[in-house]
PDB file of N, CA and C in Angstrom:
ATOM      1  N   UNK A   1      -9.191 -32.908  10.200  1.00  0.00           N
ATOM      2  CA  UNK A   1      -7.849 -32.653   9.708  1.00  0.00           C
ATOM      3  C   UNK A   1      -7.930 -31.788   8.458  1.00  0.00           C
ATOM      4  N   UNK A   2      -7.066 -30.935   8.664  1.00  0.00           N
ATOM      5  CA  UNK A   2      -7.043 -29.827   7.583  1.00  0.00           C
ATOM      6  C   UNK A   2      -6.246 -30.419   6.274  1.00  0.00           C
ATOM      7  N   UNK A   3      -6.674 -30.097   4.927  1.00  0.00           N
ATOM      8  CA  UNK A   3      -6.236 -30.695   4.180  1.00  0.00           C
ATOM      9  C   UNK A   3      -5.547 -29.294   3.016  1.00  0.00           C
ATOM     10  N   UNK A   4      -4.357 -29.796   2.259  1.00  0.00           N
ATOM     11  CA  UNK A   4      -4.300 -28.467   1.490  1.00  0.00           C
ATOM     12  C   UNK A   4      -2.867 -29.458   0.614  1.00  0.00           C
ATOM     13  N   UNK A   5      -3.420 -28.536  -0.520  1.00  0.00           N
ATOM     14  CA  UNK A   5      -2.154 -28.937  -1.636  1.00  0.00           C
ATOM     15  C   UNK A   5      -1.369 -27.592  -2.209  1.00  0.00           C
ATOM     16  N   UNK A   6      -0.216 -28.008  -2.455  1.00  0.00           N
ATOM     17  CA  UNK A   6       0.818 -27.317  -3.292  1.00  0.00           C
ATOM     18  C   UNK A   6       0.329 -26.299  -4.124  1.00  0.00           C
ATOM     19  N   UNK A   7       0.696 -25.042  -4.286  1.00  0.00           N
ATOM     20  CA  UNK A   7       0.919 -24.359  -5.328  1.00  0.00           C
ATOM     21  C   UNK A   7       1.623 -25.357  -6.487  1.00  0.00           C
ATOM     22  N   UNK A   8       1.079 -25.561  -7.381  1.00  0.00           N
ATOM     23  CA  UNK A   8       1.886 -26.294  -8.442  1.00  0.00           C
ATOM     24  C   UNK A   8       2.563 -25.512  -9.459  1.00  0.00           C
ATOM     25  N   UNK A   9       3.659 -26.144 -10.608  1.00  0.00           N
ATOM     26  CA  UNK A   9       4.028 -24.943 -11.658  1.00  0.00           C
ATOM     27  C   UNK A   9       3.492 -24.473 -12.580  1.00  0.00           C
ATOM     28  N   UNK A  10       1.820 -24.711 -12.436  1.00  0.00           N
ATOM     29  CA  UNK A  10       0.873 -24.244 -13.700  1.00  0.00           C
ATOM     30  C   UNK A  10       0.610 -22.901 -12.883  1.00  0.00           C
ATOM     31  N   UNK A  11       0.348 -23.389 -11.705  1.00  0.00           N
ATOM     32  CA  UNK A  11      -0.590 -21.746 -10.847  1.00  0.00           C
ATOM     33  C   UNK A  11       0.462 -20.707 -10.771  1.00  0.00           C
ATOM     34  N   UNK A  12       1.197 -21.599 -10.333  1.00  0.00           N
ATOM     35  CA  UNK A  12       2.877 -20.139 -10.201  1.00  0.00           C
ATOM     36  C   UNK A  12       2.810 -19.530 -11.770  1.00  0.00           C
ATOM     37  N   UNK A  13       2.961 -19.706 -12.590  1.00  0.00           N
ATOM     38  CA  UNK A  13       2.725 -19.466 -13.929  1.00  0.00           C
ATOM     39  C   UNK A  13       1.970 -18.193 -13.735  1.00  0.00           C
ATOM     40  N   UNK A  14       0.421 -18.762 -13.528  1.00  0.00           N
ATOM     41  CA  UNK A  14      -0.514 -18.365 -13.817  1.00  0.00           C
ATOM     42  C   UNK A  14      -0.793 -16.813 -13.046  1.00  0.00           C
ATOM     43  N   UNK A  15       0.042 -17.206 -11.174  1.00  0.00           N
ATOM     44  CA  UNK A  15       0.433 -15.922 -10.617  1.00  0.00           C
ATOM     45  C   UNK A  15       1.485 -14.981 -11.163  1.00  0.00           C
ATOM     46  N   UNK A  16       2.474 -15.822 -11.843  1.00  0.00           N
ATOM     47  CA  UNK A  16       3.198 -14.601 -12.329  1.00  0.00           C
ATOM     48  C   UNK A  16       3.016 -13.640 -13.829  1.00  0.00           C
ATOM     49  N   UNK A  17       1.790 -14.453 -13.987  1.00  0.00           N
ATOM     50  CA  UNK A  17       1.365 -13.942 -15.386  1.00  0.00           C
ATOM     51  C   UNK A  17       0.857 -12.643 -15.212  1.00  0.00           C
ATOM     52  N   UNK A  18      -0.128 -12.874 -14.045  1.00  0.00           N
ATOM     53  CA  UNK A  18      -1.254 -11.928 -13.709  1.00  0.00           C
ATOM     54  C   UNK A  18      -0.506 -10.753 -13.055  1.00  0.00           C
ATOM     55  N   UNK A  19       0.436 -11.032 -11.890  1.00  0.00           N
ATOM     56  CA  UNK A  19       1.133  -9.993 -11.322  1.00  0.00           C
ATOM     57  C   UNK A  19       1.326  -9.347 -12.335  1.00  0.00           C
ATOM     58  N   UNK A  20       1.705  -9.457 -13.246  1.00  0.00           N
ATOM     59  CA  UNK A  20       2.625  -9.128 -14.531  1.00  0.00           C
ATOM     60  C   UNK A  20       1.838  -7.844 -14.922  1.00  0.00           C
ATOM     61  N   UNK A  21       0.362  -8.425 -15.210  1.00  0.00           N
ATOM     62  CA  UNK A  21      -0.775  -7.499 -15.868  1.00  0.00           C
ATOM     63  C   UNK A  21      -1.251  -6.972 -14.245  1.00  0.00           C
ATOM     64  N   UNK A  22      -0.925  -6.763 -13.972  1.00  0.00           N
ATOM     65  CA  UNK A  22      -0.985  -5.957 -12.346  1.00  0.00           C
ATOM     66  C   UNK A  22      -2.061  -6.587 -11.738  1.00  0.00           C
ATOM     67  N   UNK A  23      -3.269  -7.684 -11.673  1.00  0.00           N
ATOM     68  CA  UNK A  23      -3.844  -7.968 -11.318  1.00  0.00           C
ATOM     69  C   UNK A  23      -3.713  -7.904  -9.938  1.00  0.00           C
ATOM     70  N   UNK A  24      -4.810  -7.905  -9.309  1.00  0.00           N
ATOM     71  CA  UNK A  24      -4.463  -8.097  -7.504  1.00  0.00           C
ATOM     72  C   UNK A  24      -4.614  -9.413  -6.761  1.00  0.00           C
ATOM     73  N   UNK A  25      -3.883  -9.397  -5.447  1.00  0.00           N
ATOM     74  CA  UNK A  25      -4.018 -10.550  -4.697  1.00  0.00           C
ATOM     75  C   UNK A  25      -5.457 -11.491  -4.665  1.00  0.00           C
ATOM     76  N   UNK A  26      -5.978 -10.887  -4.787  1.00  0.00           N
ATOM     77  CA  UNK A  26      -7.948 -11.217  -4.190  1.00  0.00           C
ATOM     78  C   UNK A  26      -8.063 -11.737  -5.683  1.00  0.00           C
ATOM     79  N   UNK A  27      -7.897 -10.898  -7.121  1.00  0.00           N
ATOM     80  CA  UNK A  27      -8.804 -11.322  -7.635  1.00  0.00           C
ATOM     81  C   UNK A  27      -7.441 -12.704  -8.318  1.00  0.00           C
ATOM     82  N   UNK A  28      -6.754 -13.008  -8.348  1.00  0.00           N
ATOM     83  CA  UNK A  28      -5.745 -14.191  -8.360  1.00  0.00           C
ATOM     84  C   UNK A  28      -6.031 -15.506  -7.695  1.00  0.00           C
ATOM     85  N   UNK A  29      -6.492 -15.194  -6.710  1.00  0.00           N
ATOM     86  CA  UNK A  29      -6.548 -15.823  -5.362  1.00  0.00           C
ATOM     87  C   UNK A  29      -8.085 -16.380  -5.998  1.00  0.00           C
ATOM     88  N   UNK A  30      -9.114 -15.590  -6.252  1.00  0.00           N
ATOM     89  CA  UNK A  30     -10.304 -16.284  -6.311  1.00  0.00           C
ATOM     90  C   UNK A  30     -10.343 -16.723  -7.927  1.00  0.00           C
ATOM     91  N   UNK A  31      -9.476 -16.770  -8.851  1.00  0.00           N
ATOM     92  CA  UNK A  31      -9.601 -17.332 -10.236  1.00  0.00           C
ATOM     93  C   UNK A  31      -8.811 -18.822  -9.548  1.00  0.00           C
ATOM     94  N   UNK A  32      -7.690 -18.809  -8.856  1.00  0.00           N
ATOM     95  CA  UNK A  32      -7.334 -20.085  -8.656  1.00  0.00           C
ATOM     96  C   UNK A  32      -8.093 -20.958  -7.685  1.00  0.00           C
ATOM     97  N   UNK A  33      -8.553 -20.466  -7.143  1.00  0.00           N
ATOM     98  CA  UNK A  33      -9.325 -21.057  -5.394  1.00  0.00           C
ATOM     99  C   UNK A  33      -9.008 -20.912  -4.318  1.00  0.00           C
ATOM    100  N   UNK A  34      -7.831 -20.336  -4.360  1.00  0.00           N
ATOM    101  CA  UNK A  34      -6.833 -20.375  -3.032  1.00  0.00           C
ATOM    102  C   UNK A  34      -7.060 -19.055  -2.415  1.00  0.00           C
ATOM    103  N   UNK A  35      -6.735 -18.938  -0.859  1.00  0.00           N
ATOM    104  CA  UNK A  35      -6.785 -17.812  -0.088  1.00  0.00           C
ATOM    105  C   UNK A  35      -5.618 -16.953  -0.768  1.00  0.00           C
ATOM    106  N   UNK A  36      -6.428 -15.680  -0.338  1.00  0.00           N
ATOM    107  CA  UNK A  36      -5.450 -14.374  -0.598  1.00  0.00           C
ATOM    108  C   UNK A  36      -4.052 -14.506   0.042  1.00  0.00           C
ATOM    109  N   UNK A  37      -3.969 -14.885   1.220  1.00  0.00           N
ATOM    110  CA  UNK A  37      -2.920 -15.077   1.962  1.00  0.00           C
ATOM    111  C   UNK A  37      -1.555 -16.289   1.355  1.00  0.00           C
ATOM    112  N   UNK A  38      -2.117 -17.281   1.090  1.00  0.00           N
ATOM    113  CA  UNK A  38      -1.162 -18.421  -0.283  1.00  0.00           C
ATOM    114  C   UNK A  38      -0.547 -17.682  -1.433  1.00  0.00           C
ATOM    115  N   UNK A  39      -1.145 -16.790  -2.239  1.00  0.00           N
ATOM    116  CA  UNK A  39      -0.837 -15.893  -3.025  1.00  0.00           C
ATOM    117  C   UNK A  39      -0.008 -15.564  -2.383  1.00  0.00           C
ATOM    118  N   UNK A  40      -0.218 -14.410  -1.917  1.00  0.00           N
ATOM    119  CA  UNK A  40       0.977 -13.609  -0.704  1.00  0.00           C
ATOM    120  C   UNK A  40       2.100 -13.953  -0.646  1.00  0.00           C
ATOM    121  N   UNK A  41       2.292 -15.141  -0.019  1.00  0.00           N
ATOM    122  CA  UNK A  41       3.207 -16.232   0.241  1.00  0.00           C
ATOM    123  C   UNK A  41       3.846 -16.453  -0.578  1.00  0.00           C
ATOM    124  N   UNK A  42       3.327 -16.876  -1.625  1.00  0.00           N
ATOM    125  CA  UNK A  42       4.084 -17.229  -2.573  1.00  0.00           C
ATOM    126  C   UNK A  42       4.642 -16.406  -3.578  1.00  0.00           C
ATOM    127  N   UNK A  43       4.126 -15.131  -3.440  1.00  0.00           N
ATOM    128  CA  UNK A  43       4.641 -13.819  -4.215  1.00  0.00           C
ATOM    129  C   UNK A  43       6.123 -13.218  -3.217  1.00  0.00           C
ATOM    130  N   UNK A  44       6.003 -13.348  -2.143  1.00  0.00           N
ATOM    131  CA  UNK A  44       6.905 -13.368  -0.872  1.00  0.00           C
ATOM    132  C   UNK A  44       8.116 -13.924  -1.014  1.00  0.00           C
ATOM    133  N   UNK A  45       7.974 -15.088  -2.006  1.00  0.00           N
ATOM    134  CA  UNK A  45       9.045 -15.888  -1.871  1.00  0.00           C
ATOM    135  C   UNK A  45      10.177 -15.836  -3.306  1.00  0.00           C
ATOM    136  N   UNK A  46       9.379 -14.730  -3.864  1.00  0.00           N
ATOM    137  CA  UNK A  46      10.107 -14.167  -5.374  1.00  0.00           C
ATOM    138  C   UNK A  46      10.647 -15.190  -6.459  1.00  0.00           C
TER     139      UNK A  46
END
């Protein structure tokens, strides 16, 4: 069974910090742990 947790409101933070400083999907994705694709998603959802 596949297991997976929430984006919480520290990481959202932390993604919209970085978007901010233009950082990219990949390197976001591998400072938090999460797949490139979760990022995505959640940048998706504005």
């Amino acid at each position: 069974m596949n297991h997976y947790t929430r984006i919480n409101l520290k990481e959202r933070e932390v993604i919209a910090e970085m978007r901010f400083k233009e950082e990219s999907i990949r390197s976001i994705a591998k400072i938090l742990n999460r797949s490139p694709s979760s990022i995505s998603r959640e940048l998706s959802k504005g």
